[in-house]
Structure formats: structure tokens, C-alpha cells
ModelCIF file with pLDDT and N, C-alpha, C, O atoms, coordinates in Angstrom:
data_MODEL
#
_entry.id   MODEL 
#
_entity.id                         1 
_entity.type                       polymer 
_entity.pdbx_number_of_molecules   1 
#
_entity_poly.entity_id                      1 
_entity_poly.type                           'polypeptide(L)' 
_entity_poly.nstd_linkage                   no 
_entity_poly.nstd_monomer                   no 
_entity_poly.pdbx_seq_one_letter_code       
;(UNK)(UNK)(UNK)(UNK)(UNK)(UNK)(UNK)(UNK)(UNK)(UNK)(UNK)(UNK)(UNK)(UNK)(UNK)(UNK)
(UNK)(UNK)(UNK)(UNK)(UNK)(UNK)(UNK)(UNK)(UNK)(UNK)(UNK)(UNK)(UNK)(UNK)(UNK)(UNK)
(UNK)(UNK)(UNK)(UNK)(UNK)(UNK)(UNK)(UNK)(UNK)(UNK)(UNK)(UNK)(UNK)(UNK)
;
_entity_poly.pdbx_seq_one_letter_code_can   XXXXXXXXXXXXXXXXXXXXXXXXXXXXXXXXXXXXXXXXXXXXXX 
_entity_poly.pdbx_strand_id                 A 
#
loop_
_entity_poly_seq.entity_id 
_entity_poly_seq.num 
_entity_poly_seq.mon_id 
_entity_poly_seq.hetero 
1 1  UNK n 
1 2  UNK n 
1 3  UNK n 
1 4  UNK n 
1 5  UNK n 
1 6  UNK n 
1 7  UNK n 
1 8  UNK n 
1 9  UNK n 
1 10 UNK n 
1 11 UNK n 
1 12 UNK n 
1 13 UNK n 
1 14 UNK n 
1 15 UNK n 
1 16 UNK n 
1 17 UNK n 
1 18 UNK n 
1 19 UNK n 
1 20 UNK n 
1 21 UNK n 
1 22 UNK n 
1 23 UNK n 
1 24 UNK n 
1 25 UNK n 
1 26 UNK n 
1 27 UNK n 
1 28 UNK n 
1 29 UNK n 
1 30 UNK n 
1 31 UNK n 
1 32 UNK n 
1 33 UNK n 
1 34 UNK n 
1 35 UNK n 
1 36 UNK n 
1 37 UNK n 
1 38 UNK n 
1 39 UNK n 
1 40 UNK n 
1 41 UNK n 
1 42 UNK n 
1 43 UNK n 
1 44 UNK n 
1 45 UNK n 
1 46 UNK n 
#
_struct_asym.id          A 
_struct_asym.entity_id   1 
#
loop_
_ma_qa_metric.id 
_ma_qa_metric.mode 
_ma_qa_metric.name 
_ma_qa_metric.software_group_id 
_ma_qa_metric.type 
1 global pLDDT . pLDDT 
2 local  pLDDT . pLDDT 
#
_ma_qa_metric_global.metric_id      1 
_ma_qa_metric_global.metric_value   95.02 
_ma_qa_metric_global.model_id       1 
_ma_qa_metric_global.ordinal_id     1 
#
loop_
_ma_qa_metric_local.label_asym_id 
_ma_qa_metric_local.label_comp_id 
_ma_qa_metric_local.label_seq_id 
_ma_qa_metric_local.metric_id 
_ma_qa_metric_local.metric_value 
_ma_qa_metric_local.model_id 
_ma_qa_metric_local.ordinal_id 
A UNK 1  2 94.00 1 1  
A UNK 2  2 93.00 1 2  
A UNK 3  2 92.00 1 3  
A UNK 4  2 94.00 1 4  
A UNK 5  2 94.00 1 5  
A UNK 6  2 94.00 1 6  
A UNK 7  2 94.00 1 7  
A UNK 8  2 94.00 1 8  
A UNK 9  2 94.00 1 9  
A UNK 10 2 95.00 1 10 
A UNK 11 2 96.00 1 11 
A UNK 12 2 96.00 1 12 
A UNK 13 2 96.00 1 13 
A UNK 14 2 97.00 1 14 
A UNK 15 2 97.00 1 15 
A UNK 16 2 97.00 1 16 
A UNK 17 2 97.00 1 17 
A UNK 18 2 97.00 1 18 
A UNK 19 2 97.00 1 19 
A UNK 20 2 97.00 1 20 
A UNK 21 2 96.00 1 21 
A UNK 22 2 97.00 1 22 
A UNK 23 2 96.00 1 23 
A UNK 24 2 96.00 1 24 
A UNK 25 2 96.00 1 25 
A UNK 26 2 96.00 1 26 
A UNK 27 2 96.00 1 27 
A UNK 28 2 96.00 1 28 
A UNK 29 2 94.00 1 29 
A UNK 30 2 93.00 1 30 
A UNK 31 2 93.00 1 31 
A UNK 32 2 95.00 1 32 
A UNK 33 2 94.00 1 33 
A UNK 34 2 94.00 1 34 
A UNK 35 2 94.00 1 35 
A UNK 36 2 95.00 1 36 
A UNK 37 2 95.00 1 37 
A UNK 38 2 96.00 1 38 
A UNK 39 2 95.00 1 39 
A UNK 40 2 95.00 1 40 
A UNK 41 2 95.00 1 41 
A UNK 42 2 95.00 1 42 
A UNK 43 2 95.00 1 43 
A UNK 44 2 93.00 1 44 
A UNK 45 2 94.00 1 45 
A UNK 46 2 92.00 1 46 
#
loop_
_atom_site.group_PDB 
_atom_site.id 
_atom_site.type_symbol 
_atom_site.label_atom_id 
_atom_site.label_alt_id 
_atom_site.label_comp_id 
_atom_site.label_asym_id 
_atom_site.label_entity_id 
_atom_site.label_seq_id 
_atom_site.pdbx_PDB_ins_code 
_atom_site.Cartn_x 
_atom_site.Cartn_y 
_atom_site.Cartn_z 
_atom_site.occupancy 
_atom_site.B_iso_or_equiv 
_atom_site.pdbx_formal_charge 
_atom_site.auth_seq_id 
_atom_site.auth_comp_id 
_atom_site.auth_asym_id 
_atom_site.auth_atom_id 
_atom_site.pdbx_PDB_model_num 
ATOM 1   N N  . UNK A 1 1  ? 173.754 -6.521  -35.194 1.00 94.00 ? 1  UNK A N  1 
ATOM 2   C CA . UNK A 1 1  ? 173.572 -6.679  -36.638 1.00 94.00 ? 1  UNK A CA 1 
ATOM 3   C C  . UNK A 1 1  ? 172.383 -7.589  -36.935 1.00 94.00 ? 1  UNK A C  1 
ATOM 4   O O  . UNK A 1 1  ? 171.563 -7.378  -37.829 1.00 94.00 ? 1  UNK A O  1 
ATOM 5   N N  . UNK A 1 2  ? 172.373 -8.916  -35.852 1.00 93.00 ? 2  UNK A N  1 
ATOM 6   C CA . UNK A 1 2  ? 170.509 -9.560  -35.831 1.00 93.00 ? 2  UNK A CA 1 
ATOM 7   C C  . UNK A 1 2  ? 169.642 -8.822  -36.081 1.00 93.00 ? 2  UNK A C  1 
ATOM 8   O O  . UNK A 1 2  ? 168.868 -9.153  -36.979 1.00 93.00 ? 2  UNK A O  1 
ATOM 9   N N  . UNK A 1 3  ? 169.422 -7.413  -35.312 1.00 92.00 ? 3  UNK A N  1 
ATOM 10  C CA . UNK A 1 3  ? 168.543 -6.652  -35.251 1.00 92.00 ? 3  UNK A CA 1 
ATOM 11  C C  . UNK A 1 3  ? 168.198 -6.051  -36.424 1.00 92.00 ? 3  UNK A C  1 
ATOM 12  O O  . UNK A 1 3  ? 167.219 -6.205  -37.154 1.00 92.00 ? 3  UNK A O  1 
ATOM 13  N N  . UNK A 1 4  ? 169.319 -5.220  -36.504 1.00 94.00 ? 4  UNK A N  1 
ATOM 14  C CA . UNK A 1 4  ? 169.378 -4.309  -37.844 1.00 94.00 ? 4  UNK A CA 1 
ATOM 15  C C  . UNK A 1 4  ? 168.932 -5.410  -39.252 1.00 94.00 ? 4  UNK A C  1 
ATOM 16  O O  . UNK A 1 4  ? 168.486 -4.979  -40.316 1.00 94.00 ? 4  UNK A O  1 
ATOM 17  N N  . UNK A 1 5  ? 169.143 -6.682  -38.986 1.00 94.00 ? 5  UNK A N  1 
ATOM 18  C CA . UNK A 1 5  ? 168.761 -7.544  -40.024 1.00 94.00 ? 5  UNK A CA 1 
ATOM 19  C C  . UNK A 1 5  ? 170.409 -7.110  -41.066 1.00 94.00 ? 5  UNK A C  1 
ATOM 20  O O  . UNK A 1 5  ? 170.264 -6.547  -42.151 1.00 94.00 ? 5  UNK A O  1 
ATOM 21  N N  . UNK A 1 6  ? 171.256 -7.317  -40.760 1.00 94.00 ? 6  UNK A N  1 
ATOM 22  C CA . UNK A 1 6  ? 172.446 -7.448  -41.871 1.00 94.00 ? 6  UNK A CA 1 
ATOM 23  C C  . UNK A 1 6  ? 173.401 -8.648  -41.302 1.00 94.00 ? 6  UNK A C  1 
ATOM 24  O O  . UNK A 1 6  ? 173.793 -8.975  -40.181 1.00 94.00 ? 6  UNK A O  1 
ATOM 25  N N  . UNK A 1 7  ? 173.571 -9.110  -42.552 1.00 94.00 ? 7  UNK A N  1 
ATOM 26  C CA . UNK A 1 7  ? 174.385 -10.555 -42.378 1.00 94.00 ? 7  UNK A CA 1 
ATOM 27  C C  . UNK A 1 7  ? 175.868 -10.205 -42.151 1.00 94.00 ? 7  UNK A C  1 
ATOM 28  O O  . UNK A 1 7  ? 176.236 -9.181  -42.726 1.00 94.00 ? 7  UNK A O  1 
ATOM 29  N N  . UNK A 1 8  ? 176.856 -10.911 -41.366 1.00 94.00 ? 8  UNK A N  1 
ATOM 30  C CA . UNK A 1 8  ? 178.019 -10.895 -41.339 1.00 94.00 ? 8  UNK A CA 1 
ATOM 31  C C  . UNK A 1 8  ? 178.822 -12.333 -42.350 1.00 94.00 ? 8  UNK A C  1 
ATOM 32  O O  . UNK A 1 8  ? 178.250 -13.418 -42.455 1.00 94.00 ? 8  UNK A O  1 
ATOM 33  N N  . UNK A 1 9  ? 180.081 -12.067 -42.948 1.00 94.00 ? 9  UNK A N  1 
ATOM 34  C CA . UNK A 1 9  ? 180.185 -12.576 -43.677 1.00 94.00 ? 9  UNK A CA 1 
ATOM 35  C C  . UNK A 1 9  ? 182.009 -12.609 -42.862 1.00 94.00 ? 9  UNK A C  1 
ATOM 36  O O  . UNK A 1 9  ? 182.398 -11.838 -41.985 1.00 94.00 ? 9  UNK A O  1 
ATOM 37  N N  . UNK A 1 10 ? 182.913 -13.877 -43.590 1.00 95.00 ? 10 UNK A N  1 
ATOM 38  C CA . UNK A 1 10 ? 184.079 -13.887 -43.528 1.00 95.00 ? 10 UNK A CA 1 
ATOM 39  C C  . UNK A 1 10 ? 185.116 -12.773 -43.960 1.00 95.00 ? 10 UNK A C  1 
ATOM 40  O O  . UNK A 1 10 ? 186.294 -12.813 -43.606 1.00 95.00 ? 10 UNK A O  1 
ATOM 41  N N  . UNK A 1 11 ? 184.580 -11.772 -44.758 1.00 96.00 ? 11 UNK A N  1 
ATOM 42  C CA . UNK A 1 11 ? 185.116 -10.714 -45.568 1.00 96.00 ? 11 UNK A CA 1 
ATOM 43  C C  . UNK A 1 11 ? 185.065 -9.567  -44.197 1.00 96.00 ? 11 UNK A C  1 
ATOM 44  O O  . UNK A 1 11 ? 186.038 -8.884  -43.877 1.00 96.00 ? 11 UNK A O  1 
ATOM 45  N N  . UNK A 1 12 ? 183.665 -9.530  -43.462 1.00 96.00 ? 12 UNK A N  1 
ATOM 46  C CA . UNK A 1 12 ? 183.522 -8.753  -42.191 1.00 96.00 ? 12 UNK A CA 1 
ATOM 47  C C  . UNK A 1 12 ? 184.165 -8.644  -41.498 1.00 96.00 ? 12 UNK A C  1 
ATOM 48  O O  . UNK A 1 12 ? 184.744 -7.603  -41.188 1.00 96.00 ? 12 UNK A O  1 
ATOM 49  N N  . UNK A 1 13 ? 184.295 -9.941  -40.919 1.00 96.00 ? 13 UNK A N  1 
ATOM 50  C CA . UNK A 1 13 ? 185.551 -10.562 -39.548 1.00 96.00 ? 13 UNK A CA 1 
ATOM 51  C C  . UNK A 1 13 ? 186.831 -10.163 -39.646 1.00 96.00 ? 13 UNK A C  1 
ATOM 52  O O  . UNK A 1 13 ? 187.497 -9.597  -38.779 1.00 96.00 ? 13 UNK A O  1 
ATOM 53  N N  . UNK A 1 14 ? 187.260 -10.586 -41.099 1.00 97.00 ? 14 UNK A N  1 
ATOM 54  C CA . UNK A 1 14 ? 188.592 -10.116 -41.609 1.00 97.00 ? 14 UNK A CA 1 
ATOM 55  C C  . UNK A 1 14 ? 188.702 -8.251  -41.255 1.00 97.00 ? 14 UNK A C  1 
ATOM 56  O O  . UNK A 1 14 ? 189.531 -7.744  -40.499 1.00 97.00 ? 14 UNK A O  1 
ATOM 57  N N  . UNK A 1 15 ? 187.328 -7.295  -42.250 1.00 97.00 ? 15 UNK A N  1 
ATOM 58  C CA . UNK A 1 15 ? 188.315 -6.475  -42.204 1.00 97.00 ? 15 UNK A CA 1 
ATOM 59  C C  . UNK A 1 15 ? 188.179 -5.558  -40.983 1.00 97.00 ? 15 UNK A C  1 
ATOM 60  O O  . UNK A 1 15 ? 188.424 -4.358  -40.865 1.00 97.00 ? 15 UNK A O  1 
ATOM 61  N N  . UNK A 1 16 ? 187.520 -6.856  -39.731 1.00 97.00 ? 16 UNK A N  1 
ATOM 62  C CA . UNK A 1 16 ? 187.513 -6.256  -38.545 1.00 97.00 ? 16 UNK A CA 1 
ATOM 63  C C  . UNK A 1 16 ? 189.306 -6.271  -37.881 1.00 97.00 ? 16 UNK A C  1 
ATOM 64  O O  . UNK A 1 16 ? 190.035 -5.389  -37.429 1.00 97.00 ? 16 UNK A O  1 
ATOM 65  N N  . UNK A 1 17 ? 189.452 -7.578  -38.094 1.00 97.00 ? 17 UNK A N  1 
ATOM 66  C CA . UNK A 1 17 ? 190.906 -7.430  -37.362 1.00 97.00 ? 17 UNK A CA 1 
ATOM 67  C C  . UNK A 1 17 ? 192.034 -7.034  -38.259 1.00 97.00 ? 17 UNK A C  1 
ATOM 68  O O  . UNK A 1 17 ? 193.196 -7.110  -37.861 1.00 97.00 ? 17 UNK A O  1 
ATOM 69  N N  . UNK A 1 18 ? 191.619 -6.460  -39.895 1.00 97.00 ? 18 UNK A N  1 
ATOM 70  C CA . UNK A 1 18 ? 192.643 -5.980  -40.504 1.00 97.00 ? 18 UNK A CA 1 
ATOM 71  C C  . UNK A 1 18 ? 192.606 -4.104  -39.774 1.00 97.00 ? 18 UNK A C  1 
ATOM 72  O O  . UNK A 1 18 ? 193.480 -3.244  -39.887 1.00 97.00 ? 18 UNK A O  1 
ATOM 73  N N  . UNK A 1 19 ? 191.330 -4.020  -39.103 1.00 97.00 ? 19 UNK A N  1 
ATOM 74  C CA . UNK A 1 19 ? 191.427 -2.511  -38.379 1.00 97.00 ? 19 UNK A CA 1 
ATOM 75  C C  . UNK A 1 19 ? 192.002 -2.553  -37.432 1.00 97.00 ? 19 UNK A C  1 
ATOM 76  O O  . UNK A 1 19 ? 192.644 -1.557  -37.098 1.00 97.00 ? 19 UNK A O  1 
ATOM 77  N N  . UNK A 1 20 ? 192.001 -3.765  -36.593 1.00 97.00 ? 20 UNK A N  1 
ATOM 78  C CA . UNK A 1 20 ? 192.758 -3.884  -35.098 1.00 97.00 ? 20 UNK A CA 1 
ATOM 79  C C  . UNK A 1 20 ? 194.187 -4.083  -35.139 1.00 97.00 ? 20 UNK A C  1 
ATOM 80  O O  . UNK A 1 20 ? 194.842 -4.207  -34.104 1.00 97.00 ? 20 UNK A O  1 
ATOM 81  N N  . UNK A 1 21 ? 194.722 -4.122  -36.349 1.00 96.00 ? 21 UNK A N  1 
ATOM 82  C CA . UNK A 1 21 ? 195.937 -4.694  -37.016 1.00 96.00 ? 21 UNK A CA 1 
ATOM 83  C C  . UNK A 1 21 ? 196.303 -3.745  -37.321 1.00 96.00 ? 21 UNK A C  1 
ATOM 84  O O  . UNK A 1 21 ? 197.514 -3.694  -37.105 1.00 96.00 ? 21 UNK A O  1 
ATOM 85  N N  . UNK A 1 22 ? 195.754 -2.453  -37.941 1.00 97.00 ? 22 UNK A N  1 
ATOM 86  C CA . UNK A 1 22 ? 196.223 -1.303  -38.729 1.00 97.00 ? 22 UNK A CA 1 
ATOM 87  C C  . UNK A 1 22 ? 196.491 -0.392  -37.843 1.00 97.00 ? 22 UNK A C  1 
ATOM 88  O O  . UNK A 1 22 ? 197.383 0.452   -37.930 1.00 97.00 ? 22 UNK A O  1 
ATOM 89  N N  . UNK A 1 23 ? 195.330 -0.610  -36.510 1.00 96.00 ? 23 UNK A N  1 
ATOM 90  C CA . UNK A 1 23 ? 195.536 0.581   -35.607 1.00 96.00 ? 23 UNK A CA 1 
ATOM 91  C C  . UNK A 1 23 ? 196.895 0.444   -33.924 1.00 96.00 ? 23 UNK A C  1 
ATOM 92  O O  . UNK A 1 23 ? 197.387 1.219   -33.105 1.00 96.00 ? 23 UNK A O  1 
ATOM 93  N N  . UNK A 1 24 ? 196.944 -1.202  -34.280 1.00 96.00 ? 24 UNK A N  1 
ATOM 94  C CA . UNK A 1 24 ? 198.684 -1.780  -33.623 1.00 96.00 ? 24 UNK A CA 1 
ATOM 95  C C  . UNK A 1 24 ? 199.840 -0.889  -34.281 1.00 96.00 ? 24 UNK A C  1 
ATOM 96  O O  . UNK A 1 24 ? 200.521 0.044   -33.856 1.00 96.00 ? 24 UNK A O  1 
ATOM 97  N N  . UNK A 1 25 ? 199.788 -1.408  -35.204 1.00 96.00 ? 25 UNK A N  1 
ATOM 98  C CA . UNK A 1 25 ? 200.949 -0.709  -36.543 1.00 96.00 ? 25 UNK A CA 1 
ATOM 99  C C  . UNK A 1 25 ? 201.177 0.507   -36.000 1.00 96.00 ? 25 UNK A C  1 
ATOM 100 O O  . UNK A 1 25 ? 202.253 0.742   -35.452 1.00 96.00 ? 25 UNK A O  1 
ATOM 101 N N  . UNK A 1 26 ? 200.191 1.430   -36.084 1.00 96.00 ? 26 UNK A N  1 
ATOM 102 C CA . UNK A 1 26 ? 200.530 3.173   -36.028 1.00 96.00 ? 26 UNK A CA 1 
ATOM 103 C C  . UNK A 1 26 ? 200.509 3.442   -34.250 1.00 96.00 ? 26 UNK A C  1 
ATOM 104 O O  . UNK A 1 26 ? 201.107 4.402   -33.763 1.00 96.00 ? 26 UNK A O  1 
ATOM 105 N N  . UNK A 1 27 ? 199.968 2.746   -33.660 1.00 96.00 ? 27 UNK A N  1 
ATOM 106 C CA . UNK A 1 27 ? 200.741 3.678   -32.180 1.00 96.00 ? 27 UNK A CA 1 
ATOM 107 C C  . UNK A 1 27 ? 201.672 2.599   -31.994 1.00 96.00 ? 27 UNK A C  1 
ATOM 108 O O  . UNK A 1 27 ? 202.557 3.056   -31.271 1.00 96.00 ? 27 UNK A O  1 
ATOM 109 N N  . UNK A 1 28 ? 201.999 1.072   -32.353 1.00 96.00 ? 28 UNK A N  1 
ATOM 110 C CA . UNK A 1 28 ? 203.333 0.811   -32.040 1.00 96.00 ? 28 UNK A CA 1 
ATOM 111 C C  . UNK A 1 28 ? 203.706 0.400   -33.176 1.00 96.00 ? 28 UNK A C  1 
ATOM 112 O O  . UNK A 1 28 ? 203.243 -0.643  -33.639 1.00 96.00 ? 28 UNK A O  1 
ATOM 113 N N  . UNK A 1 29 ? 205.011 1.470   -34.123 1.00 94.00 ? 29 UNK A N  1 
ATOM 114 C CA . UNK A 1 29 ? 205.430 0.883   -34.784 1.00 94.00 ? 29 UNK A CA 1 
ATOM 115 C C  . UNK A 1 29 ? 206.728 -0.487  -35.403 1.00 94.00 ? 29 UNK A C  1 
ATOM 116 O O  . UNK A 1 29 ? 207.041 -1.212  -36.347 1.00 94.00 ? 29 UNK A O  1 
ATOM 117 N N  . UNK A 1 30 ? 207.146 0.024   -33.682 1.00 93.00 ? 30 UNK A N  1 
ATOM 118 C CA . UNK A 1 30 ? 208.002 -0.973  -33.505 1.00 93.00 ? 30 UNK A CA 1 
ATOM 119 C C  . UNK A 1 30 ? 207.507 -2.347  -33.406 1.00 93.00 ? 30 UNK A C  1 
ATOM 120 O O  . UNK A 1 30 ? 208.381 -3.211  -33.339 1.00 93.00 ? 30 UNK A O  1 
ATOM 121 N N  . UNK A 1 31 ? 206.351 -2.708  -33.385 1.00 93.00 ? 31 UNK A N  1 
ATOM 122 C CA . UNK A 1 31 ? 206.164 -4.006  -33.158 1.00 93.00 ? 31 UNK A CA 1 
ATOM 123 C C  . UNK A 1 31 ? 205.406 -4.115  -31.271 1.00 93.00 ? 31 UNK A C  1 
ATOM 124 O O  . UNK A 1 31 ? 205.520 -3.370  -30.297 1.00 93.00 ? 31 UNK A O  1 
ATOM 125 N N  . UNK A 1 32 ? 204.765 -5.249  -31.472 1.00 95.00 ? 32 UNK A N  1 
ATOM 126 C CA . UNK A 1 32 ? 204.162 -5.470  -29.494 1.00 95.00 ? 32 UNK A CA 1 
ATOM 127 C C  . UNK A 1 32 ? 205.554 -6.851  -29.172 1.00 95.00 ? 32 UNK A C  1 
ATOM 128 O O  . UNK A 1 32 ? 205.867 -7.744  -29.959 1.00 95.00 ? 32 UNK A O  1 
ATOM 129 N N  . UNK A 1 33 ? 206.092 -6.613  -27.908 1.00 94.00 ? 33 UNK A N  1 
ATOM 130 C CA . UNK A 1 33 ? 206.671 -8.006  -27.753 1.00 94.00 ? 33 UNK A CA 1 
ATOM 131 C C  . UNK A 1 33 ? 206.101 -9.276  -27.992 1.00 94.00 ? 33 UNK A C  1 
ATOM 132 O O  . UNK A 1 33 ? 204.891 -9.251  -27.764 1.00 94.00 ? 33 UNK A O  1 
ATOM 133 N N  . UNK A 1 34 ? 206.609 -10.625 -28.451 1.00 94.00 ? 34 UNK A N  1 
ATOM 134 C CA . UNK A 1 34 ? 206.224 -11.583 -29.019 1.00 94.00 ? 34 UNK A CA 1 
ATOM 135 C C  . UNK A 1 34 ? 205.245 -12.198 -27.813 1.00 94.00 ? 34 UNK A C  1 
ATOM 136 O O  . UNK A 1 34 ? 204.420 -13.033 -28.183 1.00 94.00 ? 34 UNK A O  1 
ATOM 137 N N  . UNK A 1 35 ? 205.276 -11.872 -26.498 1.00 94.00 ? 35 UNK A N  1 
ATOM 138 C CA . UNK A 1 35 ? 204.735 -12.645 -25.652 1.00 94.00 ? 35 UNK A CA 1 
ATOM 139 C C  . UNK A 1 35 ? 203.542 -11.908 -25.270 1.00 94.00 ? 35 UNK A C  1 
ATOM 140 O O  . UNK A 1 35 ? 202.946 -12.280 -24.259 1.00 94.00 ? 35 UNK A O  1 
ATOM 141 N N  . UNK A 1 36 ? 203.040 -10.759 -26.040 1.00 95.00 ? 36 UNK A N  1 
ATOM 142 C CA . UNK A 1 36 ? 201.831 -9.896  -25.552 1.00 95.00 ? 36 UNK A CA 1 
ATOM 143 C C  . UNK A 1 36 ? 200.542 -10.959 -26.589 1.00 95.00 ? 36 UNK A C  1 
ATOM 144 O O  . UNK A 1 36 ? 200.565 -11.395 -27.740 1.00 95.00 ? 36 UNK A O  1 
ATOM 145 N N  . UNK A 1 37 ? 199.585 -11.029 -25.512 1.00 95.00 ? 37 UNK A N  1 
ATOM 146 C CA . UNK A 1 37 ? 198.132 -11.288 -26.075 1.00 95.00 ? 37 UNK A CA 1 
ATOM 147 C C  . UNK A 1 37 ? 197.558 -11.013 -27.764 1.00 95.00 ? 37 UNK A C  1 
ATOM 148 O O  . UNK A 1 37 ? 196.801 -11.624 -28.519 1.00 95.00 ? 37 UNK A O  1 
ATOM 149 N N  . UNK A 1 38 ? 198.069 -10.226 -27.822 1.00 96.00 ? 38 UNK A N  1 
ATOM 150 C CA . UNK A 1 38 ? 197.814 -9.354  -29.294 1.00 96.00 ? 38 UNK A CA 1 
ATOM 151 C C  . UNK A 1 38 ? 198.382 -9.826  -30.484 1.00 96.00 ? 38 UNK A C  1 
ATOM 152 O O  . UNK A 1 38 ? 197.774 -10.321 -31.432 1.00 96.00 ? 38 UNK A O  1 
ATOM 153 N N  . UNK A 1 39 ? 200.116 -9.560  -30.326 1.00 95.00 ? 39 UNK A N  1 
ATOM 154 C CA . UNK A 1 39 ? 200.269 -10.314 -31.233 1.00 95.00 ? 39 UNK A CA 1 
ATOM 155 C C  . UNK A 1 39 ? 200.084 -11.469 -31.139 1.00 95.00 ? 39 UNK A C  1 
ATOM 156 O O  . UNK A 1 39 ? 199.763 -11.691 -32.306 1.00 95.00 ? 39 UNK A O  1 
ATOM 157 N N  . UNK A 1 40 ? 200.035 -12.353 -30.682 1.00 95.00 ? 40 UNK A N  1 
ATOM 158 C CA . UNK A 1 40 ? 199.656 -13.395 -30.321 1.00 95.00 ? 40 UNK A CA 1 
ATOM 159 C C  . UNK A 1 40 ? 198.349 -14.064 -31.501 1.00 95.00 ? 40 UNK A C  1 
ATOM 160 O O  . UNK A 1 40 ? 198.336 -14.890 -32.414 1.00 95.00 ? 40 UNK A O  1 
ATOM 161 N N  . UNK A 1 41 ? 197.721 -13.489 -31.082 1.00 95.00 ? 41 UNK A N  1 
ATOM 162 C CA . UNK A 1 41 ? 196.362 -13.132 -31.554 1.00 95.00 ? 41 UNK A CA 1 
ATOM 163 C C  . UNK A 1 41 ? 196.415 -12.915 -33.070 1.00 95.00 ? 41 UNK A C  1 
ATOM 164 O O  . UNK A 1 41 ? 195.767 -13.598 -33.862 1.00 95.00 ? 41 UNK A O  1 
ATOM 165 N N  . UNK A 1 42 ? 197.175 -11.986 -33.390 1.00 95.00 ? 42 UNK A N  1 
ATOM 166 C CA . UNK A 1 42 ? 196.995 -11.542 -34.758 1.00 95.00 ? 42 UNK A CA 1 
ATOM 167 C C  . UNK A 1 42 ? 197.985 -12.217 -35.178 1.00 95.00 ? 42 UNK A C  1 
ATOM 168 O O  . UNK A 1 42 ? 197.635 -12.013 -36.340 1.00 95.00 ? 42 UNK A O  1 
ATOM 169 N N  . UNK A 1 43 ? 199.538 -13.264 -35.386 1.00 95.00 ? 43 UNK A N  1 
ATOM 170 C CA . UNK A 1 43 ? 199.632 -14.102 -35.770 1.00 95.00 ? 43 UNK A CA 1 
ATOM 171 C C  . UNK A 1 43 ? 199.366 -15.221 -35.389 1.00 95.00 ? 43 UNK A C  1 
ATOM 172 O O  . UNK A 1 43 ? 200.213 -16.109 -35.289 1.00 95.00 ? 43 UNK A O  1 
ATOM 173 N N  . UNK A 1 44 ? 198.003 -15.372 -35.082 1.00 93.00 ? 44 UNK A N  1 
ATOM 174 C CA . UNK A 1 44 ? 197.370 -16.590 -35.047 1.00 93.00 ? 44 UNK A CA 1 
ATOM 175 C C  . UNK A 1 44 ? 197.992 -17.997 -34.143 1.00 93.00 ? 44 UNK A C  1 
ATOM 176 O O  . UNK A 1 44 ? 197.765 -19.180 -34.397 1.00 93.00 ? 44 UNK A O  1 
ATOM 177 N N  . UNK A 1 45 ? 198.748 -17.491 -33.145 1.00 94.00 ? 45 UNK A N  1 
ATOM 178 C CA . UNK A 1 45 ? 199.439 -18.001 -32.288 1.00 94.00 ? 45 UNK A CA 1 
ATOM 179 C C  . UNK A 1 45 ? 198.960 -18.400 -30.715 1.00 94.00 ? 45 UNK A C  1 
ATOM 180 O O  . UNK A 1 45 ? 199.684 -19.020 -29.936 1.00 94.00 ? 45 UNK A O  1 
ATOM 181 N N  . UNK A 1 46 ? 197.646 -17.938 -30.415 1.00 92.00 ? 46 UNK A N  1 
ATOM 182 C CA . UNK A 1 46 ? 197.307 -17.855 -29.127 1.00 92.00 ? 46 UNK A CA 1 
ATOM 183 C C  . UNK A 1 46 ? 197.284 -19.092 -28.496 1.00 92.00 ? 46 UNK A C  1 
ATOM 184 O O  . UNK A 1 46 ? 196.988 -19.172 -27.304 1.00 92.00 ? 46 UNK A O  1 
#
């Protein structure tokens, strides 16, 4: 994105891991066990 010359912003980041978040959801909808990396990760628990 340096290259290309476009700025990243807090709004970016977000609706990067609101995609990594959306795409957990639909192949597991049950949830990841509490002790996997991921969720972890996405409630801000690591």
C-alpha cells in the first residue's frame, strides 16, 4: 500500500479482522475452542 501510495487507517485494520472474523463464523459455526490461537486473537485475549 507504500507503493501504491494509499494510507491505511484504524477503520482498515478493523475491517480487516472484521473479514477474518466473518469468515471463522461461517466454516465454524459452532465456535473455535477457547484455547485455539484465533479466538484468542479475536477476543483480544492472546
Amino acid at each position: 500500500q507504500v507503493q501504491a501510495n494509499v494510507c491505511v487507517n484504524m477503520e482498515m485494520v478493523k475491517d480487516a479482522l472484521d473479514q477474518l472474523r466473518g469468515a471463522v463464523m461461517i466454516v465454524y459455526p459452532m465456535g473455535l475452542p477457547p484455547h485455539d490461537p484465533i479466538r484468542m486473537e479475536l477476543e483480544d485475549k492472546e
